[in-house]
PDB file of N, CA and C in Angstrom:
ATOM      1  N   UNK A   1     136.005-109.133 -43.101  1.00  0.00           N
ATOM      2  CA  UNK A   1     137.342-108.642 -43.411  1.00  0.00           C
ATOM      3  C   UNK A   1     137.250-107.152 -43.732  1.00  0.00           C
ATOM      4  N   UNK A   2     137.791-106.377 -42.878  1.00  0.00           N
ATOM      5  CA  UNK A   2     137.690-105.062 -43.217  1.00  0.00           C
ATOM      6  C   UNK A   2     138.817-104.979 -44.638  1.00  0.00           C
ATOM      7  N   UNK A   3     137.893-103.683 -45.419  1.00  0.00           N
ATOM      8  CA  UNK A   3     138.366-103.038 -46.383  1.00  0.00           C
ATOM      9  C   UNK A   3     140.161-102.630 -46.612  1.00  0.00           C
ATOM     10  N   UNK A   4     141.195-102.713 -47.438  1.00  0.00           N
ATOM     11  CA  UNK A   4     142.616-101.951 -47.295  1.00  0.00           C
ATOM     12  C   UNK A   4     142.097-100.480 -47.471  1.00  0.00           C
ATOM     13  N   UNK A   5     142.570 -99.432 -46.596  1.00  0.00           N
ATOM     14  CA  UNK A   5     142.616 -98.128 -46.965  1.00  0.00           C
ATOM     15  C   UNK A   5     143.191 -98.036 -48.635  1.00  0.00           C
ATOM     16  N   UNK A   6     142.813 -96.840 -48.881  1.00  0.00           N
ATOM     17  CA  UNK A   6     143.660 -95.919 -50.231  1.00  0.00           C
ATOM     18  C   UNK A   6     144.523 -94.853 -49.481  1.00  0.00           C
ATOM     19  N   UNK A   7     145.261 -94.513 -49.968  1.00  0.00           N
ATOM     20  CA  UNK A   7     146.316 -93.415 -49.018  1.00  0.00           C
ATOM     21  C   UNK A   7     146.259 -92.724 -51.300  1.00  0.00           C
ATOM     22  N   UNK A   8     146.803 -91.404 -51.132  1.00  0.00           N
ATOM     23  CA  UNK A   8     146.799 -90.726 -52.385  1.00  0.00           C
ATOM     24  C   UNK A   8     148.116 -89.938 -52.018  1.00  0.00           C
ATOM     25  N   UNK A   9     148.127 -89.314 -53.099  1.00  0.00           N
ATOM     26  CA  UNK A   9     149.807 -88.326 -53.040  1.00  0.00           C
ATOM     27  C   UNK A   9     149.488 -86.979 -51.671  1.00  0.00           C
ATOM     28  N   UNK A  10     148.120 -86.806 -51.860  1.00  0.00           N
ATOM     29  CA  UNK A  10     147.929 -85.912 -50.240  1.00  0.00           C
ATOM     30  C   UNK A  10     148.630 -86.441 -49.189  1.00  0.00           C
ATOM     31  N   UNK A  11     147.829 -87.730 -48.973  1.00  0.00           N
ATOM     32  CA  UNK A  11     148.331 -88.651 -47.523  1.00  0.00           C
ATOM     33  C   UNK A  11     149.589 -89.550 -46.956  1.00  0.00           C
ATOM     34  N   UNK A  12     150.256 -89.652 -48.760  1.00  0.00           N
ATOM     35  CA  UNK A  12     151.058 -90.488 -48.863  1.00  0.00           C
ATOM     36  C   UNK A  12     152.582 -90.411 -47.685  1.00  0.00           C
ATOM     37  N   UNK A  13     153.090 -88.728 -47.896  1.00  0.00           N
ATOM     38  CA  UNK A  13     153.633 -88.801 -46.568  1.00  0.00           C
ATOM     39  C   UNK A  13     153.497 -88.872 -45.093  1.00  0.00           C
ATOM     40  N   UNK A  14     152.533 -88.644 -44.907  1.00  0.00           N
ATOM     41  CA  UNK A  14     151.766 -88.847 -43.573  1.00  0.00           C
ATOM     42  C   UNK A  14     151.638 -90.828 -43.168  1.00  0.00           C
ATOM     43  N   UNK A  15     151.012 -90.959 -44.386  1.00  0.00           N
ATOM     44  CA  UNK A  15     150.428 -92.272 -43.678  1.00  0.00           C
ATOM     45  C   UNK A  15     151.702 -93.394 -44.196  1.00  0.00           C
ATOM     46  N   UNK A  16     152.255 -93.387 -45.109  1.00  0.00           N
ATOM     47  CA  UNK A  16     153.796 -94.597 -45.281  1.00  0.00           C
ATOM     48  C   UNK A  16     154.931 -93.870 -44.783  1.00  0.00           C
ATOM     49  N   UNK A  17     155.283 -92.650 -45.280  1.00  0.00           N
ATOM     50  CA  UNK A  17     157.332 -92.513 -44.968  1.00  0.00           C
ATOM     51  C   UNK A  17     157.135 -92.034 -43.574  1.00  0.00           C
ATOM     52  N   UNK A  18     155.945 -91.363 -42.994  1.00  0.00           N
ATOM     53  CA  UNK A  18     156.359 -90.642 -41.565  1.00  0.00           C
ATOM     54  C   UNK A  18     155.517 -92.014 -40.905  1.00  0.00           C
ATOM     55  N   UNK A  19     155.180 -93.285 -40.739  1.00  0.00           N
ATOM     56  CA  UNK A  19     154.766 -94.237 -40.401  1.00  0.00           C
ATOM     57  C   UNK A  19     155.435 -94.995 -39.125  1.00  0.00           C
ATOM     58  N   UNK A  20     155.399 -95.532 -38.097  1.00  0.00           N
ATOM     59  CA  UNK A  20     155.621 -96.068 -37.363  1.00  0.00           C
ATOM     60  C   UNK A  20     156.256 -97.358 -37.320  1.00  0.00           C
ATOM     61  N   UNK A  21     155.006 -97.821 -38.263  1.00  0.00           N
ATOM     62  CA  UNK A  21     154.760 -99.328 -38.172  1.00  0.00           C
ATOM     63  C   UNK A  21     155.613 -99.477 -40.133  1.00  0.00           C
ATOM     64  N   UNK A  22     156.002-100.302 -40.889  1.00  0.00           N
ATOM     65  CA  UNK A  22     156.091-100.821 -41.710  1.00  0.00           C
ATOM     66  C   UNK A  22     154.924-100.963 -42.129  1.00  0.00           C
ATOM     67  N   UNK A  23     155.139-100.482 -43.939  1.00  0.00           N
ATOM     68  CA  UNK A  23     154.070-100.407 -44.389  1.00  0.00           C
ATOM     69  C   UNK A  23     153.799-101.018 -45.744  1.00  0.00           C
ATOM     70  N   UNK A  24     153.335-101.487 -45.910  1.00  0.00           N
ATOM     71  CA  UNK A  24     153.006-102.577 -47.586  1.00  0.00           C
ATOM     72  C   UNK A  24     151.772-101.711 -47.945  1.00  0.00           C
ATOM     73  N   UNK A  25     152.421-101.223 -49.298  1.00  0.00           N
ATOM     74  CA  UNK A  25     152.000-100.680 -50.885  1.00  0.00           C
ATOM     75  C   UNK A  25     151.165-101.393 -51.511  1.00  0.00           C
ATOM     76  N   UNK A  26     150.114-101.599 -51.906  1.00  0.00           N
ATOM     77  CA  UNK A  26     149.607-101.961 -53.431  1.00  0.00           C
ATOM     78  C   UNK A  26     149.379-101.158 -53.789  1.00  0.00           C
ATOM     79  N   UNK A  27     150.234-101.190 -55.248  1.00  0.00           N
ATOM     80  CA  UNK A  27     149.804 -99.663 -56.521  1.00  0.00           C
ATOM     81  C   UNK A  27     148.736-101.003 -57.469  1.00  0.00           C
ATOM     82  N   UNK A  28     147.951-100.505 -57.650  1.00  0.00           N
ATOM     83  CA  UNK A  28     146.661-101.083 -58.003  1.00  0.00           C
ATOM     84  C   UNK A  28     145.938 -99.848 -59.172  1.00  0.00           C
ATOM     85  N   UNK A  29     145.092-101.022 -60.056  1.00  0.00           N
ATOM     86  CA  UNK A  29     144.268 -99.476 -60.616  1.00  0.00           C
ATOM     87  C   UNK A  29     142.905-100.622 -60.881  1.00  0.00           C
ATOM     88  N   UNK A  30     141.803-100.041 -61.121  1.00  0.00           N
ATOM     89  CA  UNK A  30     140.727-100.830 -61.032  1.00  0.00           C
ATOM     90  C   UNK A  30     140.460-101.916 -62.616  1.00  0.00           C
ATOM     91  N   UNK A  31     141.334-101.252 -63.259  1.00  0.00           N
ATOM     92  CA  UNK A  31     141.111-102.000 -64.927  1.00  0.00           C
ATOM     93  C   UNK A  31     142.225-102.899 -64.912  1.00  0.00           C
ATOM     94  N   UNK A  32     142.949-103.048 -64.162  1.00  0.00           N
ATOM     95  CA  UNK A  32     143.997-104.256 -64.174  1.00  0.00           C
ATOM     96  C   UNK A  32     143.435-105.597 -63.376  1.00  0.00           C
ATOM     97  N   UNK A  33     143.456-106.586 -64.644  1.00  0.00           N
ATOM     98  CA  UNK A  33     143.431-108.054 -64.331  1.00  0.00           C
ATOM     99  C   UNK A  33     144.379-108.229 -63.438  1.00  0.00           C
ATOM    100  N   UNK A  34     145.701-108.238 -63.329  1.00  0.00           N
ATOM    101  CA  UNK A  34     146.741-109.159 -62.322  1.00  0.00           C
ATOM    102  C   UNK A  34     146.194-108.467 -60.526  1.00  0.00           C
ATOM    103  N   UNK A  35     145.764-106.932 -60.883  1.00  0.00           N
ATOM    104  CA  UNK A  35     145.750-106.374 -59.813  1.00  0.00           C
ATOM    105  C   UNK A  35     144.897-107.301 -58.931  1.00  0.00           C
ATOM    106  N   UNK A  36     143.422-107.526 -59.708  1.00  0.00           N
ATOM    107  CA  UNK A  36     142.117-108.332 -58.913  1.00  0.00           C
ATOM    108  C   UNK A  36     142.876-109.492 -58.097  1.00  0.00           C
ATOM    109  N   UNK A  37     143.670-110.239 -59.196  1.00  0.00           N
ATOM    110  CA  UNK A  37     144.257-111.372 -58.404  1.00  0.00           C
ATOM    111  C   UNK A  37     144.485-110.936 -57.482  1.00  0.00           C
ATOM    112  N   UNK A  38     145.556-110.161 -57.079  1.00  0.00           N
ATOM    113  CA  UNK A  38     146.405-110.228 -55.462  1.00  0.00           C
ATOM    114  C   UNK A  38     145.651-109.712 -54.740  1.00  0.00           C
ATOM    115  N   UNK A  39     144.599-108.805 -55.269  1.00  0.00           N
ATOM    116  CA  UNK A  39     143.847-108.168 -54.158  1.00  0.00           C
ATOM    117  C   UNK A  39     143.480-109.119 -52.559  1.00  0.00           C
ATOM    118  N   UNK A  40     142.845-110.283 -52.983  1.00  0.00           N
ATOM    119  CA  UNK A  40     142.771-111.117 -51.976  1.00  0.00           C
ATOM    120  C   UNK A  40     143.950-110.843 -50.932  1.00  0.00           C
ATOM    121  N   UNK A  41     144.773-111.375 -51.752  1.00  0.00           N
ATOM    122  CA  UNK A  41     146.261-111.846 -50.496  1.00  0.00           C
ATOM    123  C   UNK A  41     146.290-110.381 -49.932  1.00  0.00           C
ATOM    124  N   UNK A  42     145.983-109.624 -50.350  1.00  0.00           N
ATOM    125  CA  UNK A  42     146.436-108.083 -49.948  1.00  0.00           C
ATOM    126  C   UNK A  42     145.563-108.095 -48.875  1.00  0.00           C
ATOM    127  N   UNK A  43     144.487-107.858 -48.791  1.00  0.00           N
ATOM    128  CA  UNK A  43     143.295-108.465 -47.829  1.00  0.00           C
ATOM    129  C   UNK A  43     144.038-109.194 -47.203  1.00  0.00           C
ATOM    130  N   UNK A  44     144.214-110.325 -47.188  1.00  0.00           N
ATOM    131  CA  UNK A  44     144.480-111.406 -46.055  1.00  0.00           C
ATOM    132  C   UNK A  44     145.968-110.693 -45.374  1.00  0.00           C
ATOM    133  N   UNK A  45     146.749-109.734 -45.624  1.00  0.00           N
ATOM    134  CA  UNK A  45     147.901-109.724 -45.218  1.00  0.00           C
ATOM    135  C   UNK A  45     147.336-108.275 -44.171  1.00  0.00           C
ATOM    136  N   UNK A  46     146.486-107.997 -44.781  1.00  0.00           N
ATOM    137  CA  UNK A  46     145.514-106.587 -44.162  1.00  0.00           C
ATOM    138  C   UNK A  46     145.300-106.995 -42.875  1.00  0.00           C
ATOM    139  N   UNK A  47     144.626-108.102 -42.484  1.00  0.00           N
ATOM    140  CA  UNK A  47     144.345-108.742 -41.495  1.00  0.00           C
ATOM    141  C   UNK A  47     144.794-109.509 -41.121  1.00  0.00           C
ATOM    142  N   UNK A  48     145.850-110.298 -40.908  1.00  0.00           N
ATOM    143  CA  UNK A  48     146.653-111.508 -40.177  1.00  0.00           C
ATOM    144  C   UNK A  48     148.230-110.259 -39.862  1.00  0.00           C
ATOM    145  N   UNK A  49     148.464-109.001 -40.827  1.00  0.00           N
ATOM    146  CA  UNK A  49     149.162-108.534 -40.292  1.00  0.00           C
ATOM    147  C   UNK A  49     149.012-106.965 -39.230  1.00  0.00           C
ATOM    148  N   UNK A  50     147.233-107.200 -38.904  1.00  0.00           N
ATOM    149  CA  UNK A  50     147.420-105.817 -38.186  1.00  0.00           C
ATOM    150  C   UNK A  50     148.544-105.941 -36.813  1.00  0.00           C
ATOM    151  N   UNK A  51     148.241-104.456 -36.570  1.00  0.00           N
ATOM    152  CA  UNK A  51     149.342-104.099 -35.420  1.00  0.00           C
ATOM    153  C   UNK A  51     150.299-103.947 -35.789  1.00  0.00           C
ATOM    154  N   UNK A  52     151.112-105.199 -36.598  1.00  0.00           N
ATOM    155  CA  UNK A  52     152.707-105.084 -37.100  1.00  0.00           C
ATOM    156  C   UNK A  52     152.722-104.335 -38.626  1.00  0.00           C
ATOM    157  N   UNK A  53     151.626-104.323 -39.335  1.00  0.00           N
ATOM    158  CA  UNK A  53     152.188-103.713 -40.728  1.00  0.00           C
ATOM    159  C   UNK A  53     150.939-103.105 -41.366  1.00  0.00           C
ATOM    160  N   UNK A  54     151.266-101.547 -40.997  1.00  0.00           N
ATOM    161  CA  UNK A  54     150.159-100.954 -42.243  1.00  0.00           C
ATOM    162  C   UNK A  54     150.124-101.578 -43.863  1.00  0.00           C
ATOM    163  N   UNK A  55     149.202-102.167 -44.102  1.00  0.00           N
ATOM    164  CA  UNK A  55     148.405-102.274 -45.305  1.00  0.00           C
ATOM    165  C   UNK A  55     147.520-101.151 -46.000  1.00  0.00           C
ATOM    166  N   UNK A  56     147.823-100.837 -46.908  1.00  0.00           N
ATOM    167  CA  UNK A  56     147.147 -99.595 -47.659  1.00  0.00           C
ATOM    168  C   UNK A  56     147.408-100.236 -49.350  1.00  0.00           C
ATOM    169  N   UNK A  57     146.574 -99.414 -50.015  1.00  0.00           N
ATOM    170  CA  UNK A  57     146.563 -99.678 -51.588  1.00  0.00           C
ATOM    171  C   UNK A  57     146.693 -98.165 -52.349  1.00  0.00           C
ATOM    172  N   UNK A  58     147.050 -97.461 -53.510  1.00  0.00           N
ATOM    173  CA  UNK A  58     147.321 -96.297 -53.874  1.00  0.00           C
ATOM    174  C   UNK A  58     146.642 -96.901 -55.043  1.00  0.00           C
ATOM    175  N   UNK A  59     145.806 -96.039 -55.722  1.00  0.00           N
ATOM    176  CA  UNK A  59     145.342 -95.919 -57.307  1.00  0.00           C
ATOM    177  C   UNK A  59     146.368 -94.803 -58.212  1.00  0.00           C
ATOM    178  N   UNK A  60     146.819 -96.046 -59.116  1.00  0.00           N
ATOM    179  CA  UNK A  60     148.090 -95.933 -59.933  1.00  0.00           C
ATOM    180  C   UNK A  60     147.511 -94.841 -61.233  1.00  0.00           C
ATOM    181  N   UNK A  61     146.135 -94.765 -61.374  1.00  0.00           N
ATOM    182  CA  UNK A  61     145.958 -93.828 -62.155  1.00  0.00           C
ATOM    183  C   UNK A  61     145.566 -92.538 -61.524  1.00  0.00           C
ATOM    184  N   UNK A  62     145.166 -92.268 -60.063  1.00  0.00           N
ATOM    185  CA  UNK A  62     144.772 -91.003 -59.939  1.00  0.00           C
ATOM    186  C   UNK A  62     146.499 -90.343 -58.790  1.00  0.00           C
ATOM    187  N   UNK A  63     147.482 -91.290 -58.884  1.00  0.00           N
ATOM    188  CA  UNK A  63     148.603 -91.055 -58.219  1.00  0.00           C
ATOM    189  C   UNK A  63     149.601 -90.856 -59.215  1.00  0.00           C
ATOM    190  N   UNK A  64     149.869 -90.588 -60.088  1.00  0.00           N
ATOM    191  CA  UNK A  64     150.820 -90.619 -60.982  1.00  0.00           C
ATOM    192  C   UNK A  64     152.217 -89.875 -60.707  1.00  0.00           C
ATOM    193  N   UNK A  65     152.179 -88.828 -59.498  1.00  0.00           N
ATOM    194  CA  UNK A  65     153.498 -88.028 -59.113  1.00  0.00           C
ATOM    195  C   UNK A  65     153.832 -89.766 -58.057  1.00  0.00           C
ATOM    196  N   UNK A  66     153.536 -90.274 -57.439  1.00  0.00           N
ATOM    197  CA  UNK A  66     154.011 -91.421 -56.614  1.00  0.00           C
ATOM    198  C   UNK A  66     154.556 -92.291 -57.431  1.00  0.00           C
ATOM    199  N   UNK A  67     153.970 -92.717 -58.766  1.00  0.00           N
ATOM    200  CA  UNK A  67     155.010 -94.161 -59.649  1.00  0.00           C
ATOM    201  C   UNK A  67     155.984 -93.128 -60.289  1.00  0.00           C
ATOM    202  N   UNK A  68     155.579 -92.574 -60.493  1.00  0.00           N
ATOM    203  CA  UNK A  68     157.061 -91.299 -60.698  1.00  0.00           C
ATOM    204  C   UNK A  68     158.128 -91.533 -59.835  1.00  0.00           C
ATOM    205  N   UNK A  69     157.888 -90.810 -58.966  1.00  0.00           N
ATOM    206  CA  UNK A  69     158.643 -90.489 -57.429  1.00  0.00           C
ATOM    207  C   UNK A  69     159.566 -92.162 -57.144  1.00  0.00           C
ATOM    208  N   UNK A  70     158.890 -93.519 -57.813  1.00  0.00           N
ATOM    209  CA  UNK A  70     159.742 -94.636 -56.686  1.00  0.00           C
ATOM    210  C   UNK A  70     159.602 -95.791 -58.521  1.00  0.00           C
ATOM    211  N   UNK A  71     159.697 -94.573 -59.751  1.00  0.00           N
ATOM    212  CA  UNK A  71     159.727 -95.663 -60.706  1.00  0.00           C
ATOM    213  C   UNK A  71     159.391 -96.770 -60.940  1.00  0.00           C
ATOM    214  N   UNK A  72     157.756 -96.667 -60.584  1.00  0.00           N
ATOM    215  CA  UNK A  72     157.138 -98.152 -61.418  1.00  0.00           C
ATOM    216  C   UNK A  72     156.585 -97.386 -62.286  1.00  0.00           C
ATOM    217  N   UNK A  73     156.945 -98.953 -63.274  1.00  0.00           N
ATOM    218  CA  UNK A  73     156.557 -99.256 -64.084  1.00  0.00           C
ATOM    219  C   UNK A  73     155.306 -99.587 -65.151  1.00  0.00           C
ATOM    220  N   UNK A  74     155.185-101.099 -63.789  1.00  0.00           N
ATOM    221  CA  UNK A  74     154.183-101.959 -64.068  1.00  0.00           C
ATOM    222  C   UNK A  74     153.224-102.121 -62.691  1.00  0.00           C
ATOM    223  N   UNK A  75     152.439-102.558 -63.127  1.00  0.00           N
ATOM    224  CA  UNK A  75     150.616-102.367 -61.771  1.00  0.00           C
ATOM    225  C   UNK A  75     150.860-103.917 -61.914  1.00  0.00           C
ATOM    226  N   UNK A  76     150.467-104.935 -60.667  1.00  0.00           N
ATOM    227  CA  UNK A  76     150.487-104.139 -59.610  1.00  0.00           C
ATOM    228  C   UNK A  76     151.868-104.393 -59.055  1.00  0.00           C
ATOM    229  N   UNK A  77     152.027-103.504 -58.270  1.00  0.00           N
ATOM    230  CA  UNK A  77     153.469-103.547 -57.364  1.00  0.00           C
ATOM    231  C   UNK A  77     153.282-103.108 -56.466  1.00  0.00           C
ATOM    232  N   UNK A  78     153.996-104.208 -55.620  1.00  0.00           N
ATOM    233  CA  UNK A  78     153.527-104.247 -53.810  1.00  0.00           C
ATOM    234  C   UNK A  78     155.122-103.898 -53.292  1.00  0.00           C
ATOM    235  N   UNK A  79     154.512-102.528 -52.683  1.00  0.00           N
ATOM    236  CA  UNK A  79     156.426-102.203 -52.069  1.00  0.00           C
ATOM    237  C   UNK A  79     156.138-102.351 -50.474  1.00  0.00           C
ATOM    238  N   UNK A  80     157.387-102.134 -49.787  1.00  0.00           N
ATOM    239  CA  UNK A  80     157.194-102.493 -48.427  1.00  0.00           C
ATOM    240  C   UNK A  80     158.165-101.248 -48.180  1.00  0.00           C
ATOM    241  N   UNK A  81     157.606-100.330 -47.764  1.00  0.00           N
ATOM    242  CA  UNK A  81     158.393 -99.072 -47.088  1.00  0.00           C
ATOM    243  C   UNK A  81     158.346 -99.303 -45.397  1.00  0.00           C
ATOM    244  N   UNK A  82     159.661 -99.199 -44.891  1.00  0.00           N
ATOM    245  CA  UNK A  82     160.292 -99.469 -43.435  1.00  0.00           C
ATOM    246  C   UNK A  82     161.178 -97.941 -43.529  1.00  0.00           C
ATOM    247  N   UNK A  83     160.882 -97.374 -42.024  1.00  0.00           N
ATOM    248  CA  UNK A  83     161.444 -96.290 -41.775  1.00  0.00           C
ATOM    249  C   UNK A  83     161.693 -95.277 -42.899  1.00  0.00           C
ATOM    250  N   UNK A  84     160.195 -94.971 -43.831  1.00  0.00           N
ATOM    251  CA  UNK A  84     160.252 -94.438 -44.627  1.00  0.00           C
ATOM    252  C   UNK A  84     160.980 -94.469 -45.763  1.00  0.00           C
ATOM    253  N   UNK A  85     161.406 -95.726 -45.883  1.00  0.00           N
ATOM    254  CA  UNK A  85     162.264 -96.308 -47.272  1.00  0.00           C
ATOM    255  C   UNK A  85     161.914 -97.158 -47.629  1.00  0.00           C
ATOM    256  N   UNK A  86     161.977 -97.207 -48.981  1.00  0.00           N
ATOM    257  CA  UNK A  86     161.428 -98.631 -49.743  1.00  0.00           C
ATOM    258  C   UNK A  86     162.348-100.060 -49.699  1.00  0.00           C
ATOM    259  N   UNK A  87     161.904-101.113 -49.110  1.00  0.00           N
ATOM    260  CA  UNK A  87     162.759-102.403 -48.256  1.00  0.00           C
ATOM    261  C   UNK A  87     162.402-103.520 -49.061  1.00  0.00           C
ATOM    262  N   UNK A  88     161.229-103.480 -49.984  1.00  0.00           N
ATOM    263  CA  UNK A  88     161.204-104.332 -50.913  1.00  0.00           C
ATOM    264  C   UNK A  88     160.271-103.927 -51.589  1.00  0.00           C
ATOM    265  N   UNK A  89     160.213-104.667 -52.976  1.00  0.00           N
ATOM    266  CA  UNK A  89     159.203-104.687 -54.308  1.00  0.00           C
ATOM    267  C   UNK A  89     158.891-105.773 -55.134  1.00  0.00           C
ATOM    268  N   UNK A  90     158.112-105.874 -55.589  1.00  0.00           N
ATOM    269  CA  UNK A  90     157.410-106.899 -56.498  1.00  0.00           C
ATOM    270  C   UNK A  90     156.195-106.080 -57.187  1.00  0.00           C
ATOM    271  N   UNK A  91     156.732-106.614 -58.791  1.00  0.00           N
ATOM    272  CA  UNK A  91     155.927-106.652 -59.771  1.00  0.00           C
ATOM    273  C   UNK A  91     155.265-107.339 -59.843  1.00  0.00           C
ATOM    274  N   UNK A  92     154.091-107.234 -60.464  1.00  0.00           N
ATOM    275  CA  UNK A  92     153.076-108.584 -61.198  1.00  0.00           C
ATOM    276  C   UNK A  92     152.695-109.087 -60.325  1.00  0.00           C
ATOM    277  N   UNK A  93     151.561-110.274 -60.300  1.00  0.00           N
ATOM    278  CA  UNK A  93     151.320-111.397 -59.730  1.00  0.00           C
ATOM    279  C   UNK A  93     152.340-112.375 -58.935  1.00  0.00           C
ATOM    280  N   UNK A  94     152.232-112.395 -57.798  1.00  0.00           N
ATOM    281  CA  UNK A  94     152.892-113.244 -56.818  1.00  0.00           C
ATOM    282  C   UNK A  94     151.864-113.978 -56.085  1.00  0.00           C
ATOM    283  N   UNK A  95     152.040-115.726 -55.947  1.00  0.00           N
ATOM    284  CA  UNK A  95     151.276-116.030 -55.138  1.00  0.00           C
ATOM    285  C   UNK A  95     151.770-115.591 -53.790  1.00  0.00           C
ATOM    286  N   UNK A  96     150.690-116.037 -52.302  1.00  0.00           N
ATOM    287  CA  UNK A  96     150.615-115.560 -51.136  1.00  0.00           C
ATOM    288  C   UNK A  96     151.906-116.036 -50.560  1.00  0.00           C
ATOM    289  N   UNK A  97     152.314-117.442 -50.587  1.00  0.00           N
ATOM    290  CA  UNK A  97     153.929-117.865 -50.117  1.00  0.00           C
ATOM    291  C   UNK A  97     154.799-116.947 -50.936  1.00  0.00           C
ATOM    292  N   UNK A  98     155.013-116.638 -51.647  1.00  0.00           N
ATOM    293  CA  UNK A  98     156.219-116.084 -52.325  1.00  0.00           C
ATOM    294  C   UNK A  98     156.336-114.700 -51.973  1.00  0.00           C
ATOM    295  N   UNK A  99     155.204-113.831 -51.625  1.00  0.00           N
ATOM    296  CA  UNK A  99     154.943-112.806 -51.489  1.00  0.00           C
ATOM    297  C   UNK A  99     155.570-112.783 -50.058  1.00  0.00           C
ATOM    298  N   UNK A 100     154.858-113.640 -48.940  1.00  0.00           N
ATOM    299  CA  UNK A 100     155.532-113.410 -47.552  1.00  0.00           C
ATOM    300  C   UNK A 100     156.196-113.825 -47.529  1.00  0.00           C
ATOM    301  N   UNK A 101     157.027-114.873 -48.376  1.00  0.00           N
ATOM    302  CA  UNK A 101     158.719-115.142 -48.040  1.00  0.00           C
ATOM    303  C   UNK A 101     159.546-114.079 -48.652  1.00  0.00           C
ATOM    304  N   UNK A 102     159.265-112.546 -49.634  1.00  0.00           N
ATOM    305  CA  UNK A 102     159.992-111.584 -50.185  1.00  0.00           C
ATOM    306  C   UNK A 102     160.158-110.545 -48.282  1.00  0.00           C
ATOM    307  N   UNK A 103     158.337-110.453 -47.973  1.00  0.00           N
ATOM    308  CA  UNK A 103     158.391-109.370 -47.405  1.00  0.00           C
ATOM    309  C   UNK A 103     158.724-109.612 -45.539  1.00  0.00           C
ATOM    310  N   UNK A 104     158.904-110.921 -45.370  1.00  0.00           N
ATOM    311  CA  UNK A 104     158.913-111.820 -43.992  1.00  0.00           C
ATOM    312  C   UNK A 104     160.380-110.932 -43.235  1.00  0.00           C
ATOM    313  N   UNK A 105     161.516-111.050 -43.973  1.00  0.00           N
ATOM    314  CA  UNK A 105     162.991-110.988 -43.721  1.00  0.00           C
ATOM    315  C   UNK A 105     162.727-109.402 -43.282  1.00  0.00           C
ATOM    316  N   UNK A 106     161.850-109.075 -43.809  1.00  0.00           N
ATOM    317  CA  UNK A 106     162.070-106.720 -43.624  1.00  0.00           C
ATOM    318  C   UNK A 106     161.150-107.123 -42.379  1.00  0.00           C
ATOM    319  N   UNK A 107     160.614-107.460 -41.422  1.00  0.00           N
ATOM    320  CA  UNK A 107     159.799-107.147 -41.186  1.00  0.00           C
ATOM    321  C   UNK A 107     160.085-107.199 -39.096  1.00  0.00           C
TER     322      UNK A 107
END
């Protein structure tokens, strides 16, 4: 299973809002418990969704102008930016069904 990229506030417009493809967020930081959880599913969505949906992850502590910029809060939060706009979000821990029945409908 290949690795999710990191994208940072350098890359961030380049690689999600000027994006092609739809793109799913994890704001993640390495000292967060809930984060480890989803990491998996994040992974698995990395790979069952190439072609159709960039997967990338942002570190919520070395990005801090980005949870600024789209007001989170809380780690982790998985957004789904489409045509350079944010199309959905989730806080916290979501299992893998709940997660692709939020982000299925944008897609």
């Amino acid at each position: 299973m290949a690795d999710v990229p990191y994208v940072s506030e350098v890359d961030f417009q380049a690689e999600v809002i000027d994006s092609p493809l739809p793109v799913l967020v994890d704001f993640t930081a390495v000292w967060c418990g809930p984060c480890k959880m989803i990491a998996p599913i994040v992974e698995q969505l990395h790979s069952e969704w190439q072609g159709r949906v960039k997967v990338v992850k942002c570190d919520a502590d070395q990005n801090p102008n980005i949870l600024m910029q789209y007001g989170i809060m809380g780690i982790p939060t998985v957004m789904l930016f489409k045509a350079g706009k944010v199309a959905e979000r989730a806080t916290g821990y979501q299992p893998k069904d709940k997660l692709v029945a939020r982000l299925t409908p944008h897609l």
